[in-house]
C-alpha atoms as a PDB file:
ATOM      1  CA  UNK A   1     -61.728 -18.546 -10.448  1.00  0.00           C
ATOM      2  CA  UNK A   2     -62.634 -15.127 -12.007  1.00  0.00           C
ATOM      3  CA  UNK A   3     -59.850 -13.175 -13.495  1.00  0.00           C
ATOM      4  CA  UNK A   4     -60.421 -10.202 -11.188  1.00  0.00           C
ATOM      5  CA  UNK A   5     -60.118 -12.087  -7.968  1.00  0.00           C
ATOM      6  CA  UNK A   6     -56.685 -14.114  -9.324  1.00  0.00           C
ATOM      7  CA  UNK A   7     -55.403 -10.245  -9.846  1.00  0.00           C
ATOM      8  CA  UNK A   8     -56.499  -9.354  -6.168  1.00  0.00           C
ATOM      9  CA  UNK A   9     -54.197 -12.253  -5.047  1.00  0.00           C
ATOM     10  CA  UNK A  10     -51.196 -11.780  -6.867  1.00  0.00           C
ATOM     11  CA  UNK A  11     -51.244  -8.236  -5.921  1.00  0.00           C
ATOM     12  CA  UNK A  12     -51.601  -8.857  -1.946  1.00  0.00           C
ATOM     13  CA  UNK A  13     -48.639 -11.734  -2.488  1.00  0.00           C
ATOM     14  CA  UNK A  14     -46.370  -8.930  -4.658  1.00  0.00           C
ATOM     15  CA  UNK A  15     -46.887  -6.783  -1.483  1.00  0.00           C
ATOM     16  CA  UNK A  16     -45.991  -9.536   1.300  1.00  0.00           C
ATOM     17  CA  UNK A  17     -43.278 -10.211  -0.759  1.00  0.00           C
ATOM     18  CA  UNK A  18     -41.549  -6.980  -1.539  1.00  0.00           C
ATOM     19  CA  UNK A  19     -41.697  -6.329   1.926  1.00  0.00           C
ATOM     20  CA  UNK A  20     -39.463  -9.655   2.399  1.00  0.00           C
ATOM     21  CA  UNK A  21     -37.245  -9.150  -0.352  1.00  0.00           C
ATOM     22  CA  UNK A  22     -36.998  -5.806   1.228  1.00  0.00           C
ATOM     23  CA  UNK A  23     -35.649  -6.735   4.978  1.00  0.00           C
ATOM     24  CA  UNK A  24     -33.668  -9.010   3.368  1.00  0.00           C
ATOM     25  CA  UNK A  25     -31.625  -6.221   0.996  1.00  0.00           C
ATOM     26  CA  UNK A  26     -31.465  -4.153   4.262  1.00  0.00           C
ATOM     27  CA  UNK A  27     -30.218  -5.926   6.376  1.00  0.00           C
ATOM     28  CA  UNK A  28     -27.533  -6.768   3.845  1.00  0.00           C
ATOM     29  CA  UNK A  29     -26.870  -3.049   3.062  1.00  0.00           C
ATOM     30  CA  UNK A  30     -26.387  -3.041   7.257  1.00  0.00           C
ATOM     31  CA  UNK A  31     -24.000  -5.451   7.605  1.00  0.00           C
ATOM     32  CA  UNK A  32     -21.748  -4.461   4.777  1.00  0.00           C
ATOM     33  CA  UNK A  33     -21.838  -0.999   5.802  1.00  0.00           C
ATOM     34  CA  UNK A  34     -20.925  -2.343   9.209  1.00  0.00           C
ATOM     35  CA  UNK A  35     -18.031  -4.595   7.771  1.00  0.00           C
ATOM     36  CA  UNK A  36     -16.322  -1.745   5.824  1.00  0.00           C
ATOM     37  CA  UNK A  37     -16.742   0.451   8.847  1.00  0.00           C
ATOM     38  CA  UNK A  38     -14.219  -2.071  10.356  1.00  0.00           C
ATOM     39  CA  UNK A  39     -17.105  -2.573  12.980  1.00  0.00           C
ATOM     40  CA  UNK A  40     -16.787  -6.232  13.238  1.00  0.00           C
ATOM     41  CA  UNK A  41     -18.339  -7.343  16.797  1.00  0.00           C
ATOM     42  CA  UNK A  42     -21.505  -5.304  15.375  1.00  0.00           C
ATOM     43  CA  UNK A  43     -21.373  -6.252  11.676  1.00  0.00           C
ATOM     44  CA  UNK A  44     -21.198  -9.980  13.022  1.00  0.00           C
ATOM     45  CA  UNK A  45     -24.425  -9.703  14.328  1.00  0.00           C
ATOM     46  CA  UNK A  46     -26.147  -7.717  11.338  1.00  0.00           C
ATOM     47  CA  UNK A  47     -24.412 -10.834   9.502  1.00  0.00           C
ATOM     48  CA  UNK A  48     -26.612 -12.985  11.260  1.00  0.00           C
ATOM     49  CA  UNK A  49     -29.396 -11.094  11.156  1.00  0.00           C
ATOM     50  CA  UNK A  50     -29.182 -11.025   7.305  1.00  0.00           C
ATOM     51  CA  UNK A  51     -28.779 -14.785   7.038  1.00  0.00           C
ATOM     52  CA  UNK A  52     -31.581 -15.183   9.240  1.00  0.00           C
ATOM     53  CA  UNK A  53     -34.110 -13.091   6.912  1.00  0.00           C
ATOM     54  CA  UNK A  54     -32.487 -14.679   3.609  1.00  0.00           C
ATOM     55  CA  UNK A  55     -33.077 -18.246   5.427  1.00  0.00           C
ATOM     56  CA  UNK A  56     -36.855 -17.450   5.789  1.00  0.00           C
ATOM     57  CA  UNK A  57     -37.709 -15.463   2.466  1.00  0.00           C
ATOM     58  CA  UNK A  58     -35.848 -18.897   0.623  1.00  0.00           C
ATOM     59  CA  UNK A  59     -38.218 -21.143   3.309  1.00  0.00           C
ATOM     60  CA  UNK A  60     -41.097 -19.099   1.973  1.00  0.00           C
ATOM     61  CA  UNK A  61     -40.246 -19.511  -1.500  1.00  0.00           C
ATOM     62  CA  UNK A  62     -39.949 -15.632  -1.843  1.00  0.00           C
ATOM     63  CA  UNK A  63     -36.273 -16.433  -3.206  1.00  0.00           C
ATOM     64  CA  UNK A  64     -34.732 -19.243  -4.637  1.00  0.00           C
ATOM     65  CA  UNK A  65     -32.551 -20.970  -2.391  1.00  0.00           C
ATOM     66  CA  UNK A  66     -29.768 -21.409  -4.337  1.00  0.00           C
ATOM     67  CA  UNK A  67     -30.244 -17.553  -4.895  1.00  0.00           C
ATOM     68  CA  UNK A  68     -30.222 -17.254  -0.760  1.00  0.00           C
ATOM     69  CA  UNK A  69     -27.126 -19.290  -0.528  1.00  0.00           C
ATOM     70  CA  UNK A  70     -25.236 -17.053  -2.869  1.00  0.00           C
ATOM     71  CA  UNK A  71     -25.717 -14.137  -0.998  1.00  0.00           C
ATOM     72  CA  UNK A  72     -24.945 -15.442   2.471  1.00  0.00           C
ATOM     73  CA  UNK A  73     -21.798 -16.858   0.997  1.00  0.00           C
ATOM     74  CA  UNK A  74     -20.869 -13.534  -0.482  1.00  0.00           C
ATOM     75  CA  UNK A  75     -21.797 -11.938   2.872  1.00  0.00           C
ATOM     76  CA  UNK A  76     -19.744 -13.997   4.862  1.00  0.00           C
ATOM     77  CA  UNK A  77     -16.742 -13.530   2.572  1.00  0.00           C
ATOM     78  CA  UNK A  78     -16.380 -10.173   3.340  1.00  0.00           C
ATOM     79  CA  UNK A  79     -16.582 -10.405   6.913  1.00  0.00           C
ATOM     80  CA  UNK A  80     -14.183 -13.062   6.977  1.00  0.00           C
ATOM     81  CA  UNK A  81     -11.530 -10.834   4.859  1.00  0.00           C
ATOM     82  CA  UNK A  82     -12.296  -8.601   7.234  1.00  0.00           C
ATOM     83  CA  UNK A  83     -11.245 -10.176  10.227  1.00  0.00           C
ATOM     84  CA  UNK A  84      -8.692 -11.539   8.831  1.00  0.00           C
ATOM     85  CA  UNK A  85      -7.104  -8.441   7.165  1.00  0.00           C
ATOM     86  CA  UNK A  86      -7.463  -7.143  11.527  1.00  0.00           C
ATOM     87  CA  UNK A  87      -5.813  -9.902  12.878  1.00  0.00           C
ATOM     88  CA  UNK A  88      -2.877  -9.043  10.688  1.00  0.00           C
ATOM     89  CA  UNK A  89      -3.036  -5.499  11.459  1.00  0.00           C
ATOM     90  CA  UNK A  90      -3.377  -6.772  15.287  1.00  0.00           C
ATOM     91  CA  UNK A  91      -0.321  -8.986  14.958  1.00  0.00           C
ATOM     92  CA  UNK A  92       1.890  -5.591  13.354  1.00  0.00           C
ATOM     93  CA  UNK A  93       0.986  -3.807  15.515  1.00  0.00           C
ATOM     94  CA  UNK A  94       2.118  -6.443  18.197  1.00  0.00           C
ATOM     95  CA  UNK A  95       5.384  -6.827  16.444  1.00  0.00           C
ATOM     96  CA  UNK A  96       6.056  -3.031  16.710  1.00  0.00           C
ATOM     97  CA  UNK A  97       5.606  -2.745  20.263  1.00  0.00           C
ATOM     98  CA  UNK A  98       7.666  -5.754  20.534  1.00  0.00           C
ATOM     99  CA  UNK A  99      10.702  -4.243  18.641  1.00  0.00           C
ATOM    100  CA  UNK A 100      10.155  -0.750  20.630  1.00  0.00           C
ATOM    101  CA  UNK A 101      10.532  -2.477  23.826  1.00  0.00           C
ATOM    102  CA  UNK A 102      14.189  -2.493  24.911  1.00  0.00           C
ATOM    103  CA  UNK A 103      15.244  -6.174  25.790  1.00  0.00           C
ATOM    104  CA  UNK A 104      15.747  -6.217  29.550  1.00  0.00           C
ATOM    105  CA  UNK A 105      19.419  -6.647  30.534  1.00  0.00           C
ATOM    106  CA  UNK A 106      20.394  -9.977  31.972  1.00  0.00           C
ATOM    107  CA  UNK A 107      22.915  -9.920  35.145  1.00  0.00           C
ATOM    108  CA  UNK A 108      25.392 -12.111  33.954  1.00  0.00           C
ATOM    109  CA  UNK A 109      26.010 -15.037  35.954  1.00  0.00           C
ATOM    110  CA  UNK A 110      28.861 -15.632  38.705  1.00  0.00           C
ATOM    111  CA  UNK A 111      31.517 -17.232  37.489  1.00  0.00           C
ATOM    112  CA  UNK A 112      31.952 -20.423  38.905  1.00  0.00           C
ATOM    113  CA  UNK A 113      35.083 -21.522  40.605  1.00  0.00           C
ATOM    114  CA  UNK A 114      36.845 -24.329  38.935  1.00  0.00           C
ATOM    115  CA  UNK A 115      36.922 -27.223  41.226  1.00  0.00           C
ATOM    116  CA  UNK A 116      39.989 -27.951  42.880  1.00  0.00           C
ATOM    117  CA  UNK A 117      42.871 -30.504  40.774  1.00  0.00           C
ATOM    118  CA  UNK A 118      42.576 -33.857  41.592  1.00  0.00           C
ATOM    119  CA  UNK A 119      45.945 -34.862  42.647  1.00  0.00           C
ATOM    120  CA  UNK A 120      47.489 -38.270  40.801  1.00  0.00           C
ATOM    121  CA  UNK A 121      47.293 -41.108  42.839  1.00  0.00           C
ATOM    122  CA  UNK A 122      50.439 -42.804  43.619  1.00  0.00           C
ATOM    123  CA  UNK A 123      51.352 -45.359  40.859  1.00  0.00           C
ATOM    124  CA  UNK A 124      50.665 -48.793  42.262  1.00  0.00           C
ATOM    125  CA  UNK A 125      53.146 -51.404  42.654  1.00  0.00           C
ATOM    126  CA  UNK A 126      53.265 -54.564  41.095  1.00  0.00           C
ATOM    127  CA  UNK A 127      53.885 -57.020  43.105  1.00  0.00           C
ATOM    128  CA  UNK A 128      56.251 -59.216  41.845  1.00  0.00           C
ATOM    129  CA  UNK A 129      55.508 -63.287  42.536  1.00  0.00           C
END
């Protein structure tokens, strides 16, 4: 193949695959912006929209895959420390209001009356033979 052709198609491929690499960096940016926003129902979503467009760029050989791996790993670290760190927030805040609330009184229950004596039965006799 001449040399000037080769150049005309590694310059259309650099092209397709900036614009890959591209979405791909975006859409990460997006979903850690989202995740350190505390926006988790939305930053879930850009999380799977970013693993979605690092899945294809590795199928197409844009990036390595080991390469995509890394950075959906990475990605789904932080969103994971993230929920987690708002389920314990969630659960303070829930044991707050818990110890603000003042514990309902109990009635306290009628005493019962003590059941009557038994009286002692008569002593048996023995019979003597």
């Amino acid at each position: 193949m001449p040399q000037s052709k080769l150049v005309r198609k590694t310059e259309k491929r650099q092209l397709r695959n900036r614009a890959v690499r591209s979405r791909a960096k975006t859409f990460i940016t997006r979903a850690e912006k989202l995740i350190f926003a505390g926006e988790l129902e939305s930053a879930q979503a850009a999380v799977a929209e970013s693993i979605s467009a690092l899945d294809k760029a590795a199928e197409k050989g844009i990036i390595n895959r080991n390469n995509a791996a890394r950075r959906k790993s990475r990605l789904m670290k932080k969103l994971n420390q993230a929920q987690a760190s708002a389920a314990e927030v969630v659960m303070e805040e829930v044991v707050e209001v818990e110890e603000e609330k003042p514990e309902p009184e109990k009635e306290p229950k009628p005493e019962k009356k003590p059941k009557a004596e038994k009286k002692p039965k008569a002593e048996k006799k023995k019979k003597g033979k």
